[in-house]
N, C-alpha and C. Protein backbone atom coordinates (compact mmCIF):
# COMPACT_ATOMS: atom_id res chain seq x y z
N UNK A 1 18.68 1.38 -19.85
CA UNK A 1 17.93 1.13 -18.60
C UNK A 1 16.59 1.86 -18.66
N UNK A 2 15.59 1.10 -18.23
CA UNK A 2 14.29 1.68 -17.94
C UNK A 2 14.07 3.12 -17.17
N UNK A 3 13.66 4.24 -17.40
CA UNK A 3 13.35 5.35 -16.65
C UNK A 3 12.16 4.77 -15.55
N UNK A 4 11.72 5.27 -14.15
CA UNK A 4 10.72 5.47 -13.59
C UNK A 4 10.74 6.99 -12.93
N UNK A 5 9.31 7.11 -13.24
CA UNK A 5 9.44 8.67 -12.38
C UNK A 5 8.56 8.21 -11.11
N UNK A 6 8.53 8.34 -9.93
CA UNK A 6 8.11 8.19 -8.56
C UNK A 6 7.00 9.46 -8.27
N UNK A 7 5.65 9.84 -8.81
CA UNK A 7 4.91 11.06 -8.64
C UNK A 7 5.11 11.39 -6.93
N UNK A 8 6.05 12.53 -6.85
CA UNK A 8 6.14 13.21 -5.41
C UNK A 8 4.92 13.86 -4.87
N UNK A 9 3.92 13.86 -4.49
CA UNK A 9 2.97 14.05 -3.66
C UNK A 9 2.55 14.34 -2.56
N UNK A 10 3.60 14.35 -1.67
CA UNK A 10 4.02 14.15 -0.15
C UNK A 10 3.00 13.01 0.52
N UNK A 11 2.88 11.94 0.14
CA UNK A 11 2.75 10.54 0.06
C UNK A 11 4.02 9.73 1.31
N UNK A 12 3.47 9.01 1.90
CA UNK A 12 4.24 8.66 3.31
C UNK A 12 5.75 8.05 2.52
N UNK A 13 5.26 6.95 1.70
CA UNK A 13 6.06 5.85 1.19
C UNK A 13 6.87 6.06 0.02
N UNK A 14 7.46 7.12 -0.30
CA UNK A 14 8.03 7.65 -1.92
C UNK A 14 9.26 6.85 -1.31
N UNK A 15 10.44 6.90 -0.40
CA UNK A 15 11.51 7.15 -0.48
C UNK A 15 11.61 4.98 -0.39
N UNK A 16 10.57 4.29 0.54
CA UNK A 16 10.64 2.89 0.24
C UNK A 16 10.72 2.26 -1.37
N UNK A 17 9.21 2.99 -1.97
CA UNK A 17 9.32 2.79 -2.84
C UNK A 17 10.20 3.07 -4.07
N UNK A 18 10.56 4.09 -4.22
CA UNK A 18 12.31 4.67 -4.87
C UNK A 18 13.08 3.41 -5.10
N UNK A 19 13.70 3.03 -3.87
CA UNK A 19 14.68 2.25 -3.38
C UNK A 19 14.66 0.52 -4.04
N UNK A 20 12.73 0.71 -3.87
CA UNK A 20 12.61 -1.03 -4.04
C UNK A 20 12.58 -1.31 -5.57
N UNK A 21 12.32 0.13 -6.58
CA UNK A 21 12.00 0.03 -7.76
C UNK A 21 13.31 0.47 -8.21
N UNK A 22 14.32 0.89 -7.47
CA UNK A 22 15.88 0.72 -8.12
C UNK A 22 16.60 -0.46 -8.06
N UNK A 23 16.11 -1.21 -7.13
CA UNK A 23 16.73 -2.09 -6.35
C UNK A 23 16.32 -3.08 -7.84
N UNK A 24 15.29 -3.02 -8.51
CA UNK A 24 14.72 -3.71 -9.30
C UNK A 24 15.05 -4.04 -10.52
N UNK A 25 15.66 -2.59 -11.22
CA UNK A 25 16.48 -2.37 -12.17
C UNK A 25 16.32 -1.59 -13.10
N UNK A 26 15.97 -0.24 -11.97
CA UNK A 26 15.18 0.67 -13.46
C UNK A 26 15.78 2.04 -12.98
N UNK A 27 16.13 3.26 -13.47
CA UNK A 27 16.79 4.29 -12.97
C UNK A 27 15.33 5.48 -12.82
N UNK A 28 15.61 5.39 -11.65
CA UNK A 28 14.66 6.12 -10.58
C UNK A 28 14.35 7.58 -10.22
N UNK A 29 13.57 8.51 -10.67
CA UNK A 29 13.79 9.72 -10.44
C UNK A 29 12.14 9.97 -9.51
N UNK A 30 12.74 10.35 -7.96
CA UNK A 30 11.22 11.21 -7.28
C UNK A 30 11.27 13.09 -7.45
N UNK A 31 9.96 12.66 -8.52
CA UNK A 31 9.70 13.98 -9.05
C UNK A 31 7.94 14.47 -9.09
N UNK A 32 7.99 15.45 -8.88
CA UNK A 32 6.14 15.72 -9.38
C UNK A 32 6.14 17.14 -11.16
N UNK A 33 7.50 16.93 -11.34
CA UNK A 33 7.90 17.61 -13.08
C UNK A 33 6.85 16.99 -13.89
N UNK A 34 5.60 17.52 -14.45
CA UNK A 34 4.78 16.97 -15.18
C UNK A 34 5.43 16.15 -16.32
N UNK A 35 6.72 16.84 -16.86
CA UNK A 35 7.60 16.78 -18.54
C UNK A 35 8.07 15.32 -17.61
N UNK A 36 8.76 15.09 -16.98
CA UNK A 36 9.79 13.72 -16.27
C UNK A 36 8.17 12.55 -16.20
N UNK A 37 7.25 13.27 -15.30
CA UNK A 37 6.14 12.21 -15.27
C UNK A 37 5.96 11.46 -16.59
N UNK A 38 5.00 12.55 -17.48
CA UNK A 38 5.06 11.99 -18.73
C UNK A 38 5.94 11.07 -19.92
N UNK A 39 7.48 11.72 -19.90
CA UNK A 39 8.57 10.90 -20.23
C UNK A 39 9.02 9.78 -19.92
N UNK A 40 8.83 9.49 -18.93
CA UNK A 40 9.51 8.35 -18.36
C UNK A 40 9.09 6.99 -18.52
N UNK A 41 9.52 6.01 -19.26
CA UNK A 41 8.69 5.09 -19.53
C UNK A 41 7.47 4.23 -18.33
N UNK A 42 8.06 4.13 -16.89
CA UNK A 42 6.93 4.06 -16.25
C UNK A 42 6.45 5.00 -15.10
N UNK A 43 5.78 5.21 -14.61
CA UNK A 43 4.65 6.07 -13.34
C UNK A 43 4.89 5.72 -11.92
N UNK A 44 5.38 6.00 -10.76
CA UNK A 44 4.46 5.34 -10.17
C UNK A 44 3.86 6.02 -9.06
N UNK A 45 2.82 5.46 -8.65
CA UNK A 45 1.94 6.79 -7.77
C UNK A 45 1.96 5.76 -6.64
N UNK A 46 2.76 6.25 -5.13
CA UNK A 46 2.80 5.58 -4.30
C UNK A 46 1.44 6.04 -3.16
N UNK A 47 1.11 5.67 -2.20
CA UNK A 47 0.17 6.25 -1.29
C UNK A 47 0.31 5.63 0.31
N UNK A 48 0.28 6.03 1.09
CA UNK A 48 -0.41 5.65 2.45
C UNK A 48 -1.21 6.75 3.07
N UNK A 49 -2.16 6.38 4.07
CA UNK A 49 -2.66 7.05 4.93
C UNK A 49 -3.99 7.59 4.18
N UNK A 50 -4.64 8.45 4.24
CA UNK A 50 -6.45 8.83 4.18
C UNK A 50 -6.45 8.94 2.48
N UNK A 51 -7.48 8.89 1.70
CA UNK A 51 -8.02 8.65 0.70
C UNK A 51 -8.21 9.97 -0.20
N UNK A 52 -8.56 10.78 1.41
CA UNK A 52 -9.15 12.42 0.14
C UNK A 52 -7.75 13.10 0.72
N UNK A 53 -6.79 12.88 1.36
CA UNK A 53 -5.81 13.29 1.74
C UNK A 53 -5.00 13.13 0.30
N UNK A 54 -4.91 11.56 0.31
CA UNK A 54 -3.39 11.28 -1.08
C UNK A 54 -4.25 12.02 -1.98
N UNK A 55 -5.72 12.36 -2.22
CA UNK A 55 -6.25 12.98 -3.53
C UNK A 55 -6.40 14.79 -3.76
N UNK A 56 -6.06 15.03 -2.43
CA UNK A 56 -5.85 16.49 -2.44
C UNK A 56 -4.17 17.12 -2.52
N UNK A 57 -3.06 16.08 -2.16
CA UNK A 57 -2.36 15.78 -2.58
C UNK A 57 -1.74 15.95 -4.31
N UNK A 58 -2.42 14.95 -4.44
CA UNK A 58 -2.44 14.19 -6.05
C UNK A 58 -2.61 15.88 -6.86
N UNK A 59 -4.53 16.26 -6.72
CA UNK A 59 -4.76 17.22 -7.53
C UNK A 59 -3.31 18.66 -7.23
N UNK A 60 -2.59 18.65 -5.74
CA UNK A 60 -1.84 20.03 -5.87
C UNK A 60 -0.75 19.71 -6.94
N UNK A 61 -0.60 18.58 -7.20
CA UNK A 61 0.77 18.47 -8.75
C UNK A 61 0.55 18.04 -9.78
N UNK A 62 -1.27 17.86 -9.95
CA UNK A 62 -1.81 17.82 -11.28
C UNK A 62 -1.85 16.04 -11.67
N UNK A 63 -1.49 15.45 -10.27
CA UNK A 63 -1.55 13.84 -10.67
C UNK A 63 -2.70 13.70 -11.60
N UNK A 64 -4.37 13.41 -11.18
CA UNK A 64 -5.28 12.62 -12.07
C UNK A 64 -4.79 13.13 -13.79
N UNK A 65 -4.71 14.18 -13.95
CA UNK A 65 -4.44 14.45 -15.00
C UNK A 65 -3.29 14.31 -16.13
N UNK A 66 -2.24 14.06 -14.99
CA UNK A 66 -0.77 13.07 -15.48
C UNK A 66 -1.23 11.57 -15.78
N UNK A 67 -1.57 11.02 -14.72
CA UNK A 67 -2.34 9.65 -14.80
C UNK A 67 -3.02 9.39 -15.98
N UNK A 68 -4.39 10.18 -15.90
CA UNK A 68 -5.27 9.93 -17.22
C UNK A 68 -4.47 10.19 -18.44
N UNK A 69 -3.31 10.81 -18.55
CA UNK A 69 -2.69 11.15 -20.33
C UNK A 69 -2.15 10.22 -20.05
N UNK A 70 -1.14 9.30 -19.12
CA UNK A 70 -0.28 8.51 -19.47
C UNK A 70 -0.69 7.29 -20.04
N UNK A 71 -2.30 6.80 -19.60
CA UNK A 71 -3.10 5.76 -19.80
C UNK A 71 -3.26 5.97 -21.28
N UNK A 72 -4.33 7.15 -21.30
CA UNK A 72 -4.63 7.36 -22.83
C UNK A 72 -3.49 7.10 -23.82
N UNK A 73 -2.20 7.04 -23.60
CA UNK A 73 -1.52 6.76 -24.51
C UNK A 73 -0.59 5.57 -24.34
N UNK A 74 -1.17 4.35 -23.35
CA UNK A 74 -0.91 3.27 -22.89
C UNK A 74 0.34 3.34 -22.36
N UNK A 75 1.01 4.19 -21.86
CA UNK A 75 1.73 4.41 -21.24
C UNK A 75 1.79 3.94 -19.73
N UNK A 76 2.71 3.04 -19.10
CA UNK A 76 2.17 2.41 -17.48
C UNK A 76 2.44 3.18 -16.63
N UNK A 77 1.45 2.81 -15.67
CA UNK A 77 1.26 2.92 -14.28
C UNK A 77 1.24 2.26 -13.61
N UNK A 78 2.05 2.46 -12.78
CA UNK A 78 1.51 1.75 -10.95
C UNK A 78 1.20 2.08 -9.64
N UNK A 79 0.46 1.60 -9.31
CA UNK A 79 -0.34 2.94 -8.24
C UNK A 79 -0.23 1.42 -6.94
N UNK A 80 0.01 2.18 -5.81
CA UNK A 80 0.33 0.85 -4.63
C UNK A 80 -0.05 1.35 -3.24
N UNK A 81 -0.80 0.48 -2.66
CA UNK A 81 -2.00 1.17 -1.76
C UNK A 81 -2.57 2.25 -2.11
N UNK A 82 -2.34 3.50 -0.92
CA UNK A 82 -3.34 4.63 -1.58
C UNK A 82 -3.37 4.80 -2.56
N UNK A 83 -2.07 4.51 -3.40
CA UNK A 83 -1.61 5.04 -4.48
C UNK A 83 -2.93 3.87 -5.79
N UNK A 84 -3.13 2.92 -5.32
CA UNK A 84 -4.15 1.71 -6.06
C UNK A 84 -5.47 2.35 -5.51
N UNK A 85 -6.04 2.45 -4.60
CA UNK A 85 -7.21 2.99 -4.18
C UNK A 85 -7.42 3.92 -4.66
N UNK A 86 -7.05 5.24 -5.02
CA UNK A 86 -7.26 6.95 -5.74
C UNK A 86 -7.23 6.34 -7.09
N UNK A 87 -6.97 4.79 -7.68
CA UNK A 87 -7.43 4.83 -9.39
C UNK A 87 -8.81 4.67 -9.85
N UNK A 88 -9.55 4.57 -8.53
CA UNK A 88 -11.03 3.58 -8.24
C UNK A 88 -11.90 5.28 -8.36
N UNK A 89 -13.31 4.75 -8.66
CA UNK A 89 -14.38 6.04 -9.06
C UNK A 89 -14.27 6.99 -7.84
N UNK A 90 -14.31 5.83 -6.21
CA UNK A 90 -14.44 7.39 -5.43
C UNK A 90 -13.93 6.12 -3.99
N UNK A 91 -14.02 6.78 -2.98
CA UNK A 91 -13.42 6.38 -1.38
C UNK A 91 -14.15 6.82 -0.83
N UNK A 92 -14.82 6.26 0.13
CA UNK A 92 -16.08 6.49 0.98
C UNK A 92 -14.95 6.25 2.70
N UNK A 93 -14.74 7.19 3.37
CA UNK A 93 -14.15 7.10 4.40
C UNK A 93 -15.06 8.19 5.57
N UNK A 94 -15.32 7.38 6.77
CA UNK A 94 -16.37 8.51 7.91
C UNK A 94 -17.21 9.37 7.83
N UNK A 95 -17.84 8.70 6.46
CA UNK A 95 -19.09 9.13 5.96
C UNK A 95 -18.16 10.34 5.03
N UNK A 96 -17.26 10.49 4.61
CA UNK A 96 -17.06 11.35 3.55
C UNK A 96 -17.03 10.79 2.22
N UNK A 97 -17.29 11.34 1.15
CA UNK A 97 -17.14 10.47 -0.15
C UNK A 97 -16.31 11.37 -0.82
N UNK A 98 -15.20 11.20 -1.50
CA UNK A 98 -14.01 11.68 -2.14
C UNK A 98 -13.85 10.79 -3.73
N UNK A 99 -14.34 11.97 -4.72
CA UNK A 99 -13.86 11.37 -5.55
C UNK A 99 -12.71 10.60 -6.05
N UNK A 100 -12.17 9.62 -6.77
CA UNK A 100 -11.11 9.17 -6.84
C UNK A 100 -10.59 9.64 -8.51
N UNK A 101 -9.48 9.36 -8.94
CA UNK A 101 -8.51 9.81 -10.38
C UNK A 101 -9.33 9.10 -11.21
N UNK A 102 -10.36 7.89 -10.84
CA UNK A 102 -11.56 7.43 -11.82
C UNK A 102 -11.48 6.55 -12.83
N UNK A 103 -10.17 6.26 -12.87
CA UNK A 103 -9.42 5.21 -14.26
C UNK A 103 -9.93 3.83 -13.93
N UNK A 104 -10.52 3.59 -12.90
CA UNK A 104 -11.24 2.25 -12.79
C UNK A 104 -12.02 2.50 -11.73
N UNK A 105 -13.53 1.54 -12.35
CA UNK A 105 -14.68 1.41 -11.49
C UNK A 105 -14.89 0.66 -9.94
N UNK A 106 -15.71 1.17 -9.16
CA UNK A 106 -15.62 0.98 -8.09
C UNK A 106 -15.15 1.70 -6.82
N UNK A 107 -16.08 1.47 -5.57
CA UNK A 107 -15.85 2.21 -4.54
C UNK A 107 -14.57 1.08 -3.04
N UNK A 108 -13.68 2.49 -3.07
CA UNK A 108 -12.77 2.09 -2.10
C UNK A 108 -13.53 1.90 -0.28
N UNK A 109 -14.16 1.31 -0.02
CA UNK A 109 -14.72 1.11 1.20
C UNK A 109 -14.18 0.57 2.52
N UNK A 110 -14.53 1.08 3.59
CA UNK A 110 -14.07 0.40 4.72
C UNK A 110 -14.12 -0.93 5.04
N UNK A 111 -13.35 -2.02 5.22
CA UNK A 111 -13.66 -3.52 5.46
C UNK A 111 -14.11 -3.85 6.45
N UNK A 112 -15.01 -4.97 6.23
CA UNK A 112 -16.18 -5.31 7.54
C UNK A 112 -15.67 -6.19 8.57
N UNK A 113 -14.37 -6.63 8.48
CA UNK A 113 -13.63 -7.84 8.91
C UNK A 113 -13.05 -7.41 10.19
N UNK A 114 -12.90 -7.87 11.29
CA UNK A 114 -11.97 -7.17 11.98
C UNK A 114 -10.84 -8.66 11.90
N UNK A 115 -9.44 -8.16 13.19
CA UNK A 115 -9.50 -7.06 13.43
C UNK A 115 -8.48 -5.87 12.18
N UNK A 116 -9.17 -4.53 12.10
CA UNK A 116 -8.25 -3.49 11.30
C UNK A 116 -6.97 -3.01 12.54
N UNK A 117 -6.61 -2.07 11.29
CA UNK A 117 -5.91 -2.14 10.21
C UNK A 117 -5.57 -3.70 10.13
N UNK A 118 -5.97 -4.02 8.33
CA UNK A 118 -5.40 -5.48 8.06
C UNK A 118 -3.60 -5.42 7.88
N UNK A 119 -2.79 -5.91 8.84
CA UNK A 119 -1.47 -5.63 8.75
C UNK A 119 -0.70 -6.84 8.70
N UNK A 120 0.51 -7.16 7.64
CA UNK A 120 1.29 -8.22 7.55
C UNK A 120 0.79 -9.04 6.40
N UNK A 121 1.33 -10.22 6.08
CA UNK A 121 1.47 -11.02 5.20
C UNK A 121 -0.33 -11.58 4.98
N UNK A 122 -0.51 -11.89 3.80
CA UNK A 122 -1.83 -12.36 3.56
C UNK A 122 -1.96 -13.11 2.28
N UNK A 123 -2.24 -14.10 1.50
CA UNK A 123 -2.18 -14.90 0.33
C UNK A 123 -3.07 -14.35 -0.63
N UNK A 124 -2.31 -13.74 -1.47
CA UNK A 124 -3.22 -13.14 -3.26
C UNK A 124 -3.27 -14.53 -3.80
N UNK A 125 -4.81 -14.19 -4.68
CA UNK A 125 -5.31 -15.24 -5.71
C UNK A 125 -5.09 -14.49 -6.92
N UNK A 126 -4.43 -14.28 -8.00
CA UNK A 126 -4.22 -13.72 -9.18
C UNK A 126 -4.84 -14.32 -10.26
N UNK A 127 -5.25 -13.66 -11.22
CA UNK A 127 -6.18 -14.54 -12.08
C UNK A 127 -5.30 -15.14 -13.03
N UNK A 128 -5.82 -16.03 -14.00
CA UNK A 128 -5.09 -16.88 -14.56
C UNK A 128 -4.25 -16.20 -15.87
N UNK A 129 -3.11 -16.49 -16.20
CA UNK A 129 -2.25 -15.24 -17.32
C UNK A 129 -1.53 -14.58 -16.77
N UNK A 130 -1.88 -14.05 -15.37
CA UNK A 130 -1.34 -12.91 -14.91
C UNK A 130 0.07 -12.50 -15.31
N UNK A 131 0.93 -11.56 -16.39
CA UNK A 131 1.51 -11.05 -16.19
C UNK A 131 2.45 -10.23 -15.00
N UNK A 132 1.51 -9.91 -13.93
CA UNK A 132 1.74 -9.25 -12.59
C UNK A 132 2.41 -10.42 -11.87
N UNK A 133 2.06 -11.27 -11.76
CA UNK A 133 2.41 -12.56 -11.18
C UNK A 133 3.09 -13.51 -11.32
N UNK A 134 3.63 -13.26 -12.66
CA UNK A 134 4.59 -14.15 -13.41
C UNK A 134 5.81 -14.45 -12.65
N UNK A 135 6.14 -15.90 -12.51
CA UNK A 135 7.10 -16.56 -11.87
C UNK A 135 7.23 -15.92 -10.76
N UNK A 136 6.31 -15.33 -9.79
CA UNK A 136 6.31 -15.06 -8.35
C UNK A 136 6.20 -16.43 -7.82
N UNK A 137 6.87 -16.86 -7.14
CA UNK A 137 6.95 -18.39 -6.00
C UNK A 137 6.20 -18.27 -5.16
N UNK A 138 5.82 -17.33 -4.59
CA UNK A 138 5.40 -17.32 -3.00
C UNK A 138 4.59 -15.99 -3.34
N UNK A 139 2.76 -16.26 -3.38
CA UNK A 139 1.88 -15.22 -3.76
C UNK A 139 1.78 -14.60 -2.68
N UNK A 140 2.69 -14.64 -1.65
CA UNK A 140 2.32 -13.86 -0.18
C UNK A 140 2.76 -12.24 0.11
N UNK A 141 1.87 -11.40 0.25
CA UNK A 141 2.56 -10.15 0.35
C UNK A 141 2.39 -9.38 1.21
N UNK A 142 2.97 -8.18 1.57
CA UNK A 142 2.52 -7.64 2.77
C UNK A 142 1.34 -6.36 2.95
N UNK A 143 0.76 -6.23 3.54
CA UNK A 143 -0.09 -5.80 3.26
C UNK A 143 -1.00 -4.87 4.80
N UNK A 144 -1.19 -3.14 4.97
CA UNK A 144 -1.03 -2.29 5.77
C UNK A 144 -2.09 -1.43 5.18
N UNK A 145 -3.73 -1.87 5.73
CA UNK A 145 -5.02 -1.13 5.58
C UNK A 145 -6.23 -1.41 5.90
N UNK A 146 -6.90 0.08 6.05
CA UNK A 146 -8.28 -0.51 6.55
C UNK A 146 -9.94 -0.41 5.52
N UNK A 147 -9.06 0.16 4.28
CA UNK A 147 -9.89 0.40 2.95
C UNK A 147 -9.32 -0.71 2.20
N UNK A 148 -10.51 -0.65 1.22
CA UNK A 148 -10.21 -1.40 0.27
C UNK A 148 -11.52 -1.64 -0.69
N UNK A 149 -11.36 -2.05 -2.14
CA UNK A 149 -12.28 -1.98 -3.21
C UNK A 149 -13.27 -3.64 -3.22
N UNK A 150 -14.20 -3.89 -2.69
CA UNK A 150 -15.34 -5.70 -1.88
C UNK A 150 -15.84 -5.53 -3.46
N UNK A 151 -16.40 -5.33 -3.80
CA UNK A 151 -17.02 -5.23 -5.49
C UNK A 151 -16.20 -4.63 -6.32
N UNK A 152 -15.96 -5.72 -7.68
CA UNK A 152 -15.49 -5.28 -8.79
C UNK A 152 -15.66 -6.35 -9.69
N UNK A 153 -16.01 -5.87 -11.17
CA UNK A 153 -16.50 -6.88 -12.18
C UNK A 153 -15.12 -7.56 -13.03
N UNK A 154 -14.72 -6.88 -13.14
CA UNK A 154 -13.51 -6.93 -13.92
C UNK A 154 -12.56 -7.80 -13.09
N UNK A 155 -11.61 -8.62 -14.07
CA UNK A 155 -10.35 -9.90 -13.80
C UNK A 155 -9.63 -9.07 -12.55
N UNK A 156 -9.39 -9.51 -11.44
CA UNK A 156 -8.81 -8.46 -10.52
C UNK A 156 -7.39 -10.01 -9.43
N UNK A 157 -6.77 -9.54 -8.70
CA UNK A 157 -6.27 -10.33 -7.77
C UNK A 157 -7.19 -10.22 -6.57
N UNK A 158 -7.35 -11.43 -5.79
CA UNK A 158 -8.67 -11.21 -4.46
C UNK A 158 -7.66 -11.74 -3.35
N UNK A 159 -7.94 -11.28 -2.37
CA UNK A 159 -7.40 -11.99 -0.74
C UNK A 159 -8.54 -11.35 -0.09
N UNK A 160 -8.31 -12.20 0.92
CA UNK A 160 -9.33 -12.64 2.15
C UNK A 160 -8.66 -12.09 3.26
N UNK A 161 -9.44 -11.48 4.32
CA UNK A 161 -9.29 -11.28 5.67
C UNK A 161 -10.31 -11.50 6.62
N UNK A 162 -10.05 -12.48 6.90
CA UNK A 162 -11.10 -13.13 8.09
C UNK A 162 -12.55 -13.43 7.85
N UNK A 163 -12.59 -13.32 6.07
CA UNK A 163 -14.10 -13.75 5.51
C UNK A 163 -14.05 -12.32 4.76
N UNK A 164 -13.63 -11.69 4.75
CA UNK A 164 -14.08 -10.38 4.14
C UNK A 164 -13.26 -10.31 2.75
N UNK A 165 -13.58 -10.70 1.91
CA UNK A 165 -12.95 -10.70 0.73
C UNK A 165 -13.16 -9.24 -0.22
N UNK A 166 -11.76 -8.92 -0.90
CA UNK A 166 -10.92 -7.27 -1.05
C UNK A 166 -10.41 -7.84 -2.53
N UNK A 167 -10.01 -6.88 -3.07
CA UNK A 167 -9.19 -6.42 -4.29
C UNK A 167 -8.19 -6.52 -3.93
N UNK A 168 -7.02 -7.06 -4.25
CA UNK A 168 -5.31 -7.31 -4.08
C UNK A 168 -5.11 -6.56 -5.02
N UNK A 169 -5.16 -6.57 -6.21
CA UNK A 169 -4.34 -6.08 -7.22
C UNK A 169 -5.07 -5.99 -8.33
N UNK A 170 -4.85 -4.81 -9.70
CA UNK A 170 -5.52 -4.57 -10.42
C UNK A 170 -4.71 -4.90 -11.87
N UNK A 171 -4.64 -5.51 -12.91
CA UNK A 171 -3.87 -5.57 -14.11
C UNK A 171 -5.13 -5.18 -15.08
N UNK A 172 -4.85 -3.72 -15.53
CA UNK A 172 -5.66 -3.88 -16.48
C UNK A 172 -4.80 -2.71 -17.79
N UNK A 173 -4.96 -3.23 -19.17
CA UNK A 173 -3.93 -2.52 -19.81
C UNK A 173 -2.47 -2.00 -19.21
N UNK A 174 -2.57 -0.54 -19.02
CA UNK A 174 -1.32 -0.12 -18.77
C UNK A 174 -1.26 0.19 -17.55
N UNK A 175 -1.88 0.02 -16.80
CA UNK A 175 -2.47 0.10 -15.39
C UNK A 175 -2.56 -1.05 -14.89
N UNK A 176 -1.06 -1.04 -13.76
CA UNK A 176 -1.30 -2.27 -12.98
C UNK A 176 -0.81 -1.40 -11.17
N UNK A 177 -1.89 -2.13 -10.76
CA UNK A 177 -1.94 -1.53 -9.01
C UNK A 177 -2.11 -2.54 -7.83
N UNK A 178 -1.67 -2.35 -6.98
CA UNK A 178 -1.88 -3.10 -5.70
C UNK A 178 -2.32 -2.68 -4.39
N UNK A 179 -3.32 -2.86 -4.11
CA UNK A 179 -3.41 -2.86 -2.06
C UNK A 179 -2.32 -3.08 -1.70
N UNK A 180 -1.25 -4.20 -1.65
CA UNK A 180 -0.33 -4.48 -0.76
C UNK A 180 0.59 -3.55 -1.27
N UNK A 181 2.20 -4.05 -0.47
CA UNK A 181 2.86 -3.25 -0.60
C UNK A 181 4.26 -3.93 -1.39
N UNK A 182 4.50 -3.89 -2.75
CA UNK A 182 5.51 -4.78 -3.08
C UNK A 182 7.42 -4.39 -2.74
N UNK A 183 7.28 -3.58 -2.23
CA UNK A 183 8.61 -2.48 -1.85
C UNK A 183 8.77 -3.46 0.14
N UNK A 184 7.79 -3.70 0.55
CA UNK A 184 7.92 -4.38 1.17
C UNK A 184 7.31 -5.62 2.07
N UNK A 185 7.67 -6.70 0.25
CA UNK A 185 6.95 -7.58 0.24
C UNK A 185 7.93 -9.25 0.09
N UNK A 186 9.38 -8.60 0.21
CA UNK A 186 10.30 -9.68 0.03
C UNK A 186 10.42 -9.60 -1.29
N UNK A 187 10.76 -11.47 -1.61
CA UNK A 187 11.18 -11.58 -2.81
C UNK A 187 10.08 -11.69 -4.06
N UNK A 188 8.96 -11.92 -3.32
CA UNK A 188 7.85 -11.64 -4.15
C UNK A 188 7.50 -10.41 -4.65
N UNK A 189 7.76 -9.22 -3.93
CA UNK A 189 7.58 -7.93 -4.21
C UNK A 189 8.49 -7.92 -5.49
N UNK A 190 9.81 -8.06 -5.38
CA UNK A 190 10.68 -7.58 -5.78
C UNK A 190 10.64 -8.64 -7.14
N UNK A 191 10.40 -9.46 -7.32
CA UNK A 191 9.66 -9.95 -8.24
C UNK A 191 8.29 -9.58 -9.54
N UNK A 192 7.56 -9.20 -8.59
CA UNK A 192 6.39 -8.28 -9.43
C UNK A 192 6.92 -6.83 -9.84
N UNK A 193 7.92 -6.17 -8.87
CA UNK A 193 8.19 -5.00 -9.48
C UNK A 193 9.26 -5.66 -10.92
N UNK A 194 9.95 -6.22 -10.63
CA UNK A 194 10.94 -6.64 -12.01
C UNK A 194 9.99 -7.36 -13.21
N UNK A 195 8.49 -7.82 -12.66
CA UNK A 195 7.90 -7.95 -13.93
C UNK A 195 7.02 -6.49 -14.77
N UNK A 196 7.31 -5.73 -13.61
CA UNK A 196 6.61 -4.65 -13.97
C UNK A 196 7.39 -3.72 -15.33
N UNK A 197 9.04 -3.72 -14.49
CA UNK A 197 9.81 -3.04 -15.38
C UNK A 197 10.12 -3.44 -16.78
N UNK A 198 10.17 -4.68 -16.88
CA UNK A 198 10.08 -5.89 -17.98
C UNK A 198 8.79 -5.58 -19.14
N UNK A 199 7.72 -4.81 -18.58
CA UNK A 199 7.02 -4.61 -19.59
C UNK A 199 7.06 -3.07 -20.02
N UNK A 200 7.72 -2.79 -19.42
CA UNK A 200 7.79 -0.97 -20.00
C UNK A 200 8.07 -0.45 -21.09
């Protein structure tokens, strides 16, 4: 069976996410043990709530720096909401700017769309290949925020809110992340997480 280690952070969503990534088929440990992080064939860095919060967080158990070795040695990750936003260069929230873990370009920004928080179901466009997406039926997921990454160059998943078009999801190497929330996203969630574990 697949190992996951769950980076403990005091992060709102560890104990959903735990559950949805056992539920999935992978044996589950929530830990912030640098040795378990590193070991474990996959990562995952969950998040809700403020930007320099999950990142002051992150730095008290040495996350960016777990993160960045696990990459460097293509080792996966998955980072889901905050936990996808802190992989981006930096988060611009009430005029504060907070660096982000930096593993991919681009600023996490407030959306121009109302009304916020964007909350509930919303339709991802995934790019073509997608691995992340594979044999998902129903691209609909759920989805609980008022940040999010409007510019990015790179192959990304896009959804729309009310004209304001966002970053859904990121597949890039060993690093795959989401805005939404696949722990509780139905059978689609639970879908992308079992393609997740499938590549570990």
């Amino acid at each position: 069976m697949k190992t996951v280690a769950v980076l403990d952070y005091g992060s709102g969503n560890i104990h959903s996410a735990t559950r949805a990534i056992a539920a999935a088929g992978a044996e589950v440990t929530l830990t912030s043990d640098p040795k378990v992080c590193l070991d474990a064939h996959g990562l995952v860095v969950p998040g809700v709530g403020a930007f320099a919060a999950c990142m002051a967080g992150l730095h008290a158990v040495n996350g960016p720096n777990l993160i960045a070795a696990r990459l460097s040695f293509g080792r996966p990750v998955l980072g889901i909401c905050v936990g996808h936003q802190v992989m981006f260069a930096e988060g611009v929230e009430h005029g504060q700017v907070t660096s982000g873990v930096g593993v991919l370009p681009g600023v996490v920004e407030r959306l121009q769309s109302k009304p916020l928080p964007h909350m509930g179901w919303n339709t991802v466009l995934p790019p073509a290949g997608s691995a992340m997406f594979a044999a998902v039926e129903s691209e609909r997921f759920y989805f609980v925020h008022s940040y999010a990454v409007r510019t990015f160059a790179d192959p990304a998943a896009w959804t729309q809110h009310n004209g304001d078009t966002f970053v859904a999801a990121v597949e890039s190497g060993a690093l795959w992340s989401t805005q939404f929330h696949p722990e509780k996203s139905g059978a689609a969630g639970a879908r992308l997480l079992r393609n997740w574990i499938a590549v570990l």
